[in-house]
N, C-alpha and C. Protein backbone atom coordinates (compact mmCIF):
# COMPACT_ATOMS: atom_id res chain seq x y z
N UNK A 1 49.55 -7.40 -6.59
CA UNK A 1 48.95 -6.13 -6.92
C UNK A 1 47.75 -6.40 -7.83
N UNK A 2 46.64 -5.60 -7.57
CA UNK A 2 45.42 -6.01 -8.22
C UNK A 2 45.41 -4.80 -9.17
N UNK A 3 45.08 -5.01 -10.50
CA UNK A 3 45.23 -4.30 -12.15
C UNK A 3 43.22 -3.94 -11.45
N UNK A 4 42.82 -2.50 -11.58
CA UNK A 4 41.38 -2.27 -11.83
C UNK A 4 41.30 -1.40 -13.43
N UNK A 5 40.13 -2.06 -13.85
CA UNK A 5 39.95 -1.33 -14.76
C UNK A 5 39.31 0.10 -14.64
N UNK A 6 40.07 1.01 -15.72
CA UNK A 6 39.18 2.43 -15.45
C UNK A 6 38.19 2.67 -16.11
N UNK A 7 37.22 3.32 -15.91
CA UNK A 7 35.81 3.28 -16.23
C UNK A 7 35.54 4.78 -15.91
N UNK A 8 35.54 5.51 -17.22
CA UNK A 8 35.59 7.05 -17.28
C UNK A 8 34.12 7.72 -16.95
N UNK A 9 33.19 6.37 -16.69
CA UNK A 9 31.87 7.02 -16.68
C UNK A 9 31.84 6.78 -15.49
N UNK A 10 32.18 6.12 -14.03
CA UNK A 10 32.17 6.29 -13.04
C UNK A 10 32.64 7.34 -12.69
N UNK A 11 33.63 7.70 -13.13
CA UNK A 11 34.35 9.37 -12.91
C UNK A 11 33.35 10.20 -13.17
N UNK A 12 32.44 9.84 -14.22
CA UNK A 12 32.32 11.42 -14.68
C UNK A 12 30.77 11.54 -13.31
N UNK A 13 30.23 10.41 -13.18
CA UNK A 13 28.98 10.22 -11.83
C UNK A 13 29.81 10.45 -10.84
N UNK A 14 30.44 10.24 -10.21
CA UNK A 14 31.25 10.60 -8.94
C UNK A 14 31.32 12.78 -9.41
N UNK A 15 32.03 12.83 -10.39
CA UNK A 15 32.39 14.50 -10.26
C UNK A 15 30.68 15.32 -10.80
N UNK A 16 29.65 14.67 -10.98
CA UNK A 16 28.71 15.14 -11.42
C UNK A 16 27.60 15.31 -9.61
N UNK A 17 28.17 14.27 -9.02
CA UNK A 17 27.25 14.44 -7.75
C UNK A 17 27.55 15.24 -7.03
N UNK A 18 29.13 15.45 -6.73
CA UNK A 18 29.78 16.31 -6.14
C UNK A 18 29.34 17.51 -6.41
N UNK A 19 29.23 17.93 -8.14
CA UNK A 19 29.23 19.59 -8.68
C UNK A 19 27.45 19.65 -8.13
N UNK A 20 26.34 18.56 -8.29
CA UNK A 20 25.23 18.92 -7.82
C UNK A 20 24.85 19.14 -6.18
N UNK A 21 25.91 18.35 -5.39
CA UNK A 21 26.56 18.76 -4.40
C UNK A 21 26.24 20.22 -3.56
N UNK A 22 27.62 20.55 -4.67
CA UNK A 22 28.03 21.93 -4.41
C UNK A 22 26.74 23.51 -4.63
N UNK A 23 26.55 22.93 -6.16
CA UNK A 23 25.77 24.01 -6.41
C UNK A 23 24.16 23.68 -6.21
N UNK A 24 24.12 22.80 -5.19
CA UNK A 24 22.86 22.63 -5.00
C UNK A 24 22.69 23.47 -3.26
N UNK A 25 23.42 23.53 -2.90
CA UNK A 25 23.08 24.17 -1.50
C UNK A 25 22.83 26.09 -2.16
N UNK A 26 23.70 26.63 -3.11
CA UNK A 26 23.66 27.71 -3.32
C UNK A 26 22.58 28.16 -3.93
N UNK A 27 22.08 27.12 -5.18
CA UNK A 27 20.94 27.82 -5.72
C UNK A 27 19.50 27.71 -5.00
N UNK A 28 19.43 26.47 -4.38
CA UNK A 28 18.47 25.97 -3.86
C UNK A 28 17.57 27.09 -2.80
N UNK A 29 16.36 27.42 -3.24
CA UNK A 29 16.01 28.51 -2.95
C UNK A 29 14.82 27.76 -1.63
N UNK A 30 14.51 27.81 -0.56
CA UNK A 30 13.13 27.03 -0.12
C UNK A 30 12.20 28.12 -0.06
N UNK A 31 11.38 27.71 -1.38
CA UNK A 31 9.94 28.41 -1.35
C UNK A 31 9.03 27.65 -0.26
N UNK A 32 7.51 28.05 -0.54
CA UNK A 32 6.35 27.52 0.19
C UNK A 32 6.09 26.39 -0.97
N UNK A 33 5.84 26.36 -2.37
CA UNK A 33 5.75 25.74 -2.82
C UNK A 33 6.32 24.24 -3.36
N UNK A 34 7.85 24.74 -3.13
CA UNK A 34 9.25 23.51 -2.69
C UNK A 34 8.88 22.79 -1.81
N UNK A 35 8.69 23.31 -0.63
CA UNK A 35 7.97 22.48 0.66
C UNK A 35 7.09 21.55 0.42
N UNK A 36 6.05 22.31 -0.24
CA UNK A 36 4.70 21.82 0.07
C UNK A 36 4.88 20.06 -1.12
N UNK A 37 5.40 20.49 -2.28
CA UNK A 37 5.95 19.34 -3.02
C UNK A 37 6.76 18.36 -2.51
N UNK A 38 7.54 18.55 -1.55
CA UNK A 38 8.66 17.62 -0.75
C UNK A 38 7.90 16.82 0.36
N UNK A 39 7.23 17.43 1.35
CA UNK A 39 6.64 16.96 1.93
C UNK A 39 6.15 15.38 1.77
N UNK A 40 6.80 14.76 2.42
CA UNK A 40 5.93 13.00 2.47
C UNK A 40 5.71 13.07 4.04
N UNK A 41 5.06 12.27 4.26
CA UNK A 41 4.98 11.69 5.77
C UNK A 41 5.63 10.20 5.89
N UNK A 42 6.18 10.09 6.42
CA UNK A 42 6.70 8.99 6.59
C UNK A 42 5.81 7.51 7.49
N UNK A 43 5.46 6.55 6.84
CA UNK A 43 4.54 5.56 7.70
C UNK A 43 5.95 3.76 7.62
N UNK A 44 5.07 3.13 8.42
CA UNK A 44 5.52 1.98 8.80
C UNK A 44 4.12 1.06 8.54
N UNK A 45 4.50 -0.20 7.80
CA UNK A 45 3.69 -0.61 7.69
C UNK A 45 3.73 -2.39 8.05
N UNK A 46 3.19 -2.67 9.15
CA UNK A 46 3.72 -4.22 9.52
C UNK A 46 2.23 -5.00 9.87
N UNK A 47 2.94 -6.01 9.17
CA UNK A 47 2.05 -7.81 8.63
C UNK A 47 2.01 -8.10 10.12
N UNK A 48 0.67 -8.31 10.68
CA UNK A 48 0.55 -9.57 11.80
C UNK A 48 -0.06 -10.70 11.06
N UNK A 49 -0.26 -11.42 12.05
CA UNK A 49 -0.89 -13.11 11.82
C UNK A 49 -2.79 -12.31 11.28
N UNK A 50 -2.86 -11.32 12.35
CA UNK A 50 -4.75 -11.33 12.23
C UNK A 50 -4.70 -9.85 11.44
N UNK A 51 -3.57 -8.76 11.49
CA UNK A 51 -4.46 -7.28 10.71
C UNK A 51 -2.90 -7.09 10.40
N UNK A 52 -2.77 -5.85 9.21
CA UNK A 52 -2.08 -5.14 8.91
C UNK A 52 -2.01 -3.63 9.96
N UNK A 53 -1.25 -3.23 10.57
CA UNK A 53 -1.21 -1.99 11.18
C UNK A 53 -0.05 -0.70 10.37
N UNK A 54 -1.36 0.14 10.15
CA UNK A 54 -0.09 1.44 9.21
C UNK A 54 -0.07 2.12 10.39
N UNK A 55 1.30 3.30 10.65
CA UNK A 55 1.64 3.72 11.65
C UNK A 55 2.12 4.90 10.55
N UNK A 56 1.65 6.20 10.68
CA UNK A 56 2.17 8.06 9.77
C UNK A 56 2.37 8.89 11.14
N UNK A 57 3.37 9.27 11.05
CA UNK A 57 4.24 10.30 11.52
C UNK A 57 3.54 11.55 11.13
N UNK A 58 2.76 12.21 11.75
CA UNK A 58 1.80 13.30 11.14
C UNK A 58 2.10 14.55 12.17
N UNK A 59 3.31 14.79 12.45
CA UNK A 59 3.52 16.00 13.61
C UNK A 59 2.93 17.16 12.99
N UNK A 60 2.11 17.59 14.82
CA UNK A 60 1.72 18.99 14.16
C UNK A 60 0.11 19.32 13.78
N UNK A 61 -0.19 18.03 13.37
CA UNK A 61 -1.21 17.93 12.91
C UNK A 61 -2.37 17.48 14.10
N UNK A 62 -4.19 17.70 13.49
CA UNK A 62 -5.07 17.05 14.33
C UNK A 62 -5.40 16.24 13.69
N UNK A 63 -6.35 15.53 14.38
CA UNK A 63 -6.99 14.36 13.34
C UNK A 63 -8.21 14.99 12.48
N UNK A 64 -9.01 16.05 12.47
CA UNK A 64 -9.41 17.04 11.59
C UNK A 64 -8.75 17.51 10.58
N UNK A 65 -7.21 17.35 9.91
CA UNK A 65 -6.41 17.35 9.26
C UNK A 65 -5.85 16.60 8.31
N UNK A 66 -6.65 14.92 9.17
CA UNK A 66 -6.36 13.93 7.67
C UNK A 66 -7.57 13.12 7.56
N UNK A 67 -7.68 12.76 6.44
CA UNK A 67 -8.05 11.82 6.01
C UNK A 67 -7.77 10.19 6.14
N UNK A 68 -8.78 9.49 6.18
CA UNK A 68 -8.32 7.98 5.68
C UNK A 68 -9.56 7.70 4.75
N UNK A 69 -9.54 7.07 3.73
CA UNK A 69 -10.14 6.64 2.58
C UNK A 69 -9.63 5.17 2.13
N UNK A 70 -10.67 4.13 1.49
CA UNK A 70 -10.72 3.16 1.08
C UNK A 70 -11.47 3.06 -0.32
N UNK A 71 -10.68 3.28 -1.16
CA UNK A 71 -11.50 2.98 -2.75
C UNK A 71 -11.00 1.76 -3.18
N UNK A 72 -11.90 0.84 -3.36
CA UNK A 72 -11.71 -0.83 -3.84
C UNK A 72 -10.66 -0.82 -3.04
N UNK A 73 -9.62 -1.21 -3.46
CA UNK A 73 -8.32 -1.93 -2.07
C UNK A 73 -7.23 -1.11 -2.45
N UNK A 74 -7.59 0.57 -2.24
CA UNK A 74 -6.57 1.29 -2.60
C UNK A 74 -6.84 2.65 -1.08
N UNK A 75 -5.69 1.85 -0.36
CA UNK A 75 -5.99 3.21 0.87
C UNK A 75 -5.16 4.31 0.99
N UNK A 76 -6.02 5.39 1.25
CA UNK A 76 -5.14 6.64 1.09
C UNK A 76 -5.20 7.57 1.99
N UNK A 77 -4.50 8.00 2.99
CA UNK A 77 -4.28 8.71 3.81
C UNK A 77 -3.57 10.47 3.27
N UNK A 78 -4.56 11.53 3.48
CA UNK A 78 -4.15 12.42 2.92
C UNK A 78 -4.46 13.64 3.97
N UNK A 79 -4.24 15.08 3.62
CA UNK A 79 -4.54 15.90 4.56
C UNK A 79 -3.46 17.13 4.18
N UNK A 80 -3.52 18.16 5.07
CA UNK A 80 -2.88 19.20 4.81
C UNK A 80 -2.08 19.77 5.88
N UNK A 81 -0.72 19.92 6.32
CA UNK A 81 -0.48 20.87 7.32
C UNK A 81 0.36 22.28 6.83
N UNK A 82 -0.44 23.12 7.33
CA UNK A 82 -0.53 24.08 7.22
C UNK A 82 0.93 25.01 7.54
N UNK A 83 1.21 26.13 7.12
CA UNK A 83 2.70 26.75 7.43
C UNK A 83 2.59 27.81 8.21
N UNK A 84 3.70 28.12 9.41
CA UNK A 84 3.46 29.18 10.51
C UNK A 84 4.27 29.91 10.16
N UNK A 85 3.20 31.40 9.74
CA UNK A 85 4.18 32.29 9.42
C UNK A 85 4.65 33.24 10.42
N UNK A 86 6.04 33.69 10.08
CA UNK A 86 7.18 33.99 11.38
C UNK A 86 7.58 35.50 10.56
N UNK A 87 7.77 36.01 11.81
CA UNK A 87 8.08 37.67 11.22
C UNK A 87 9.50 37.66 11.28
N UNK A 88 10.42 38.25 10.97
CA UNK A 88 11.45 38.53 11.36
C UNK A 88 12.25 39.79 11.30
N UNK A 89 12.32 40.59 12.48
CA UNK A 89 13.00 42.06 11.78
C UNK A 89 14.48 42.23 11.46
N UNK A 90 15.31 41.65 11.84
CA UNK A 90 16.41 41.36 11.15
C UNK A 90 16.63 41.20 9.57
N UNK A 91 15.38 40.52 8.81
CA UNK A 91 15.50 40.43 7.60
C UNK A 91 16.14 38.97 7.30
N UNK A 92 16.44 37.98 8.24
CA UNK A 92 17.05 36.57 8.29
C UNK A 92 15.83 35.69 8.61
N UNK A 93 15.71 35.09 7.91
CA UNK A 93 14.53 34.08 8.20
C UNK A 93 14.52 32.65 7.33
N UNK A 94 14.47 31.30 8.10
CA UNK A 94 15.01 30.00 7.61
C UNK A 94 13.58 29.38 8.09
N UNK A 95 13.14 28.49 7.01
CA UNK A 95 11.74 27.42 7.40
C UNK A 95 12.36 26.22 6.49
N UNK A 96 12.33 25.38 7.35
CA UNK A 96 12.90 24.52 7.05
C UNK A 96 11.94 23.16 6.94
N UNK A 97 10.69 23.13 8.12
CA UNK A 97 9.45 22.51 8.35
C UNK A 97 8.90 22.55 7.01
N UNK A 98 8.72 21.37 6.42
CA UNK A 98 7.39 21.43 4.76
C UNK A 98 6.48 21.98 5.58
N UNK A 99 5.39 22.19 4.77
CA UNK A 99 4.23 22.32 4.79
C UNK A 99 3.05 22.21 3.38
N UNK A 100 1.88 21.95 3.65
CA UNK A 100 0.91 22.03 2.42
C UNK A 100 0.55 20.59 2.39
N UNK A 101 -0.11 20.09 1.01
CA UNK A 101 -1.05 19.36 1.17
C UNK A 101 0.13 17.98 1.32
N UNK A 102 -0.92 16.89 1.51
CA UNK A 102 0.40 15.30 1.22
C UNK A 102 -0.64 14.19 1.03
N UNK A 103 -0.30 13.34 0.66
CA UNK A 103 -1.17 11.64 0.10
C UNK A 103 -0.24 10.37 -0.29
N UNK A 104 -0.61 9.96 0.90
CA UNK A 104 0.10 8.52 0.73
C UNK A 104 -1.18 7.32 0.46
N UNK A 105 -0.36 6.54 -0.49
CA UNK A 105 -1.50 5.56 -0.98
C UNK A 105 -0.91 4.02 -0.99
N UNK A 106 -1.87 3.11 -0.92
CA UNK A 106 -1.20 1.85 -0.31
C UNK A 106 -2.29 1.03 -1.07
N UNK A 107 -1.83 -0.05 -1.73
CA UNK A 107 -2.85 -1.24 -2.52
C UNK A 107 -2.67 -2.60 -1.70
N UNK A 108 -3.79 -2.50 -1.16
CA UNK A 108 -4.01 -3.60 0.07
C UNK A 108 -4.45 -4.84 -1.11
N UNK A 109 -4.58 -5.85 -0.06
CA UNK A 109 -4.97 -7.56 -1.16
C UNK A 109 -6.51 -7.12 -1.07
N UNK A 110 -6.74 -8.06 -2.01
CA UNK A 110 -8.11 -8.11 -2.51
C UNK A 110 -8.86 -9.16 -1.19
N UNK A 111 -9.96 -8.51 -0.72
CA UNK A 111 -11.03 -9.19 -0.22
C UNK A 111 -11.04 -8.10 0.89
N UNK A 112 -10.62 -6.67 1.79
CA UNK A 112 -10.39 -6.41 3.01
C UNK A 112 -12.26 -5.99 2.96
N UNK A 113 -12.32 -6.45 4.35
CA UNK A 113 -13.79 -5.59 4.79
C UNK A 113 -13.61 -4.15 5.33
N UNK A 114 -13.72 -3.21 4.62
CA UNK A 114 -13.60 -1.49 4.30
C UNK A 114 -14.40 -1.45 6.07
N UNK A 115 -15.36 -2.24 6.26
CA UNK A 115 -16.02 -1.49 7.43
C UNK A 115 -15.12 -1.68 8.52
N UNK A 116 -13.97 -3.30 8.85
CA UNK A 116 -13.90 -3.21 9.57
C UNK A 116 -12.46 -2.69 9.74
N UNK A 117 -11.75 -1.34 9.41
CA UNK A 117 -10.91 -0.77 9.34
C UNK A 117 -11.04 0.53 10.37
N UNK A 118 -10.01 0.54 11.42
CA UNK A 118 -9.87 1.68 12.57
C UNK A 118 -8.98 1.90 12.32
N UNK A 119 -9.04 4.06 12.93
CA UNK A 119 -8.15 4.46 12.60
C UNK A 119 -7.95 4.93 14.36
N UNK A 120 -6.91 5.39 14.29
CA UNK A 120 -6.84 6.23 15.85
C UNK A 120 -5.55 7.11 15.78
N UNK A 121 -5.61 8.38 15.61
CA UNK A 121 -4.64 9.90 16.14
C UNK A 121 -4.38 9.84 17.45
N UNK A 122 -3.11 9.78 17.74
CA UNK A 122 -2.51 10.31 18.91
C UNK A 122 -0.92 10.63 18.80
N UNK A 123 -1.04 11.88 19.57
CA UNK A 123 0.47 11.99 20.14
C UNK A 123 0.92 12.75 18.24
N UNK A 124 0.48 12.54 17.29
CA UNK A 124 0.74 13.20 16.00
C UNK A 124 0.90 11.93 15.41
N UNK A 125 0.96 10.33 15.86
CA UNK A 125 1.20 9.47 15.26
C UNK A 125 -0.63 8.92 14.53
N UNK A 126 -0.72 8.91 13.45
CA UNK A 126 -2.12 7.89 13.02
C UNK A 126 -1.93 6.68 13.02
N UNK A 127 -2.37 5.88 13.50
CA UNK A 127 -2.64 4.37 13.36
C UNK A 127 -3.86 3.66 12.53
N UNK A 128 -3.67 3.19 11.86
CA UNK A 128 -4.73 2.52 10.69
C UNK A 128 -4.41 0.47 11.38
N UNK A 129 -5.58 0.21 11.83
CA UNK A 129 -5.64 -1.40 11.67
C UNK A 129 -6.52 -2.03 10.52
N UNK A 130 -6.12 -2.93 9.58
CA UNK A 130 -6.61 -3.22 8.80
C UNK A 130 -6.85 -4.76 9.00
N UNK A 131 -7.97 -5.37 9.36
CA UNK A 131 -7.71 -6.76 9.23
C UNK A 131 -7.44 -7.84 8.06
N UNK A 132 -6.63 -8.66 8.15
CA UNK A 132 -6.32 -9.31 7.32
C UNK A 132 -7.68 -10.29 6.33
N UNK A 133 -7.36 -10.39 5.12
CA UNK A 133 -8.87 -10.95 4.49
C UNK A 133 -9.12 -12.34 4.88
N UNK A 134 -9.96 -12.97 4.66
CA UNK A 134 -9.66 -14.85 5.03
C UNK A 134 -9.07 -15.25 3.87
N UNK A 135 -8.30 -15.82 4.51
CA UNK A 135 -7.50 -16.85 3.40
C UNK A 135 -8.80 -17.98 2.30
N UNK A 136 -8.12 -17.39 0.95
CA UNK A 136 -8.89 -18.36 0.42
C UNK A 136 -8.57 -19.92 0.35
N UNK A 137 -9.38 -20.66 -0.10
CA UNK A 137 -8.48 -21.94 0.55
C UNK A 137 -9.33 -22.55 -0.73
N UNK A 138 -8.16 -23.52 -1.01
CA UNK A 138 -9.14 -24.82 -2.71
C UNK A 138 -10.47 -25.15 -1.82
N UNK A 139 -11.28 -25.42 -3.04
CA UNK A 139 -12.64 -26.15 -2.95
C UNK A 139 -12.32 -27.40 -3.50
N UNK A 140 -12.30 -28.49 -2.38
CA UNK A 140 -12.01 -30.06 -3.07
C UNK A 140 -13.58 -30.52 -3.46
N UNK A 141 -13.43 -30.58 -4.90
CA UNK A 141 -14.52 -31.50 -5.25
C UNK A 141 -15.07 -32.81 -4.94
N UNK A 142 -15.67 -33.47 -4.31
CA UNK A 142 -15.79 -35.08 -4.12
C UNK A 142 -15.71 -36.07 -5.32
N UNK A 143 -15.24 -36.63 -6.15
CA UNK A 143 -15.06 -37.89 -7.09
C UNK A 143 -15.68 -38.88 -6.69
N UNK A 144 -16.73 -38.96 -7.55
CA UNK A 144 -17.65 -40.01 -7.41
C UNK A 144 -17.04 -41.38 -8.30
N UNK A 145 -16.99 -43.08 -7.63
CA UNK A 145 -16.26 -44.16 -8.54
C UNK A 145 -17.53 -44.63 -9.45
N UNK A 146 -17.80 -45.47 -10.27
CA UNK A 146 -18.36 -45.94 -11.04
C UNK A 146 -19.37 -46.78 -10.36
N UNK A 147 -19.17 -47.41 -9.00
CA UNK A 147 -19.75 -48.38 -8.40
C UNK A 147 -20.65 -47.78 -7.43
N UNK A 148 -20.55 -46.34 -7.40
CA UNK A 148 -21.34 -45.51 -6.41
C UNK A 148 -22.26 -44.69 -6.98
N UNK A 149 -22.30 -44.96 -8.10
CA UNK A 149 -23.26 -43.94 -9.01
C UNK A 149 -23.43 -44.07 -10.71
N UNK A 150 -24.25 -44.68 -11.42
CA UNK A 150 -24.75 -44.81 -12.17
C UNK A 150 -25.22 -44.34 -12.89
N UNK A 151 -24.91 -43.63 -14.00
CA UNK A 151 -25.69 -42.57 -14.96
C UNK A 151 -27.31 -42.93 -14.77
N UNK A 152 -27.80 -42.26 -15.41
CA UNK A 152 -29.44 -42.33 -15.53
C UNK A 152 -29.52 -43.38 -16.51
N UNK A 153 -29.25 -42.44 -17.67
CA UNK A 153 -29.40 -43.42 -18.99
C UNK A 153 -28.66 -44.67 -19.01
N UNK A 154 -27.68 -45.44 -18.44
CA UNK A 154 -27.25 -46.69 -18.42
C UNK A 154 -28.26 -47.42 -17.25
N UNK A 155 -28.92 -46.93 -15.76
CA UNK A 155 -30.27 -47.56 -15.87
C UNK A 155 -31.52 -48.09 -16.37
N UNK A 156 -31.89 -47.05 -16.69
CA UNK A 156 -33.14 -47.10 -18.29
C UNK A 156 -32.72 -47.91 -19.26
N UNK A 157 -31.87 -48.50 -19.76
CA UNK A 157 -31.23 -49.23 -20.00
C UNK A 157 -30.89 -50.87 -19.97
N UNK A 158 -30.56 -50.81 -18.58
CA UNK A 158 -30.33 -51.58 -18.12
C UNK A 158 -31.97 -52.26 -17.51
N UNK A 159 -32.56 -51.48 -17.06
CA UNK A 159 -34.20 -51.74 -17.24
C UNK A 159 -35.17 -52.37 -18.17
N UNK A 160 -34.38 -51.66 -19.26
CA UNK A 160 -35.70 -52.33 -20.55
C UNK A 160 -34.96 -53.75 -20.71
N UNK A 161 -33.73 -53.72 -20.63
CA UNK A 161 -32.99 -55.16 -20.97
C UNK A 161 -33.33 -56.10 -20.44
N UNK A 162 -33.95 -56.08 -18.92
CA UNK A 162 -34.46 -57.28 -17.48
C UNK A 162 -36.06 -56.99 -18.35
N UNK A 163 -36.51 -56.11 -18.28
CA UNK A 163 -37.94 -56.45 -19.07
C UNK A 163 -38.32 -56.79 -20.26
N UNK A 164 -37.56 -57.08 -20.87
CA UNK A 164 -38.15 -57.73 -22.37
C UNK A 164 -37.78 -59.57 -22.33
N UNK A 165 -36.85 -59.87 -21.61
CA UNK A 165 -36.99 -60.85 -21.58
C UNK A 165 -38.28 -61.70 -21.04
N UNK A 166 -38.47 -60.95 -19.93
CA UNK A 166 -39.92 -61.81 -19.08
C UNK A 166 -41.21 -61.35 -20.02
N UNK A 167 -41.65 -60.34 -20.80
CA UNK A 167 -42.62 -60.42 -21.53
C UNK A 167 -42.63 -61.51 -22.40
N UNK A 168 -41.73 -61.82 -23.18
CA UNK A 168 -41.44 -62.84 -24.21
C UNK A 168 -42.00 -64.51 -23.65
């Protein structure tokens, strides 16, 4: 038989999620403004060998609707979709769809060329290709040995030393 220890503060997080749980479906009111704050778009973002490709889930939307922007190596995809308003004469009415503004932002590596970045809308999906920067790579210095190169001043030097003898 295995002895666990009790741990009264796991209890009290377990009965605290539950009660937010509970009284979170009741109070929880969905404004326009709730929405419009909740709202993310959801993207995918995958490493090839030659570009980065972002992929946003933008249903609903045109491509007159978002943005793509590049400030220094900070990209930001932003835009607004808008909310359809629904009559209802019953007096029952559920929106469940966010709506309003949204901005997703992404800090790419340092070096990308801003120009050569495509975007392309379709189907409600945006696609962003970003090509990857060049790899920087060491600069090997060449090391010059002693026998390949000669200061100046130990010539001059070595000069006046062969000429003073033969004047003499």
């Amino acid at each position: 038989m295995t002895l666990v220890k009790w741990e009264p503060t796991r209890e009290l997080g377990t009965l605290q999620k539950e009660m937010d749980r509970l009284f979170g479906s009741v109070f929880s009111v969905a404004t326009a403004a709730a929405a419009q704050r909740r709202w993310i778009p959801a993207i995918d973002l995958v490493e090839g060998a030659e570009e980065y490709v972002l992929r946003a889930d933008l249903p609903g939307l045109r491509s007159d609707d978002v943005k793509v922007e590049l400030d220094e190596n900070v990209l930001t995809i932003s835009g607004e979709r808008g909310s359809a308003s629904e009559e209802s004469s019953n007096g029952f009415r559920r929106i469940e769809r966010a709506s309003g503004l949204f901005a997703r932002s992404l800090t790419l590596p340092t070096g990308i060329d801003g120009t050569a970045i495509t975007a392309r809308f379709s189907d409600g999906v945006l696609e962003v290709r970003i090509p990857r920067p060049a790899q920087r790579r060491p600069l090997r210095v060449a090391i010059e040995t002693a026998a390949e190169s000669v200061p100046a001043a130990v010539e001059d030097a070595q000069a006046e030393a062969t000429e003073t003898p033969a004047a003499a």
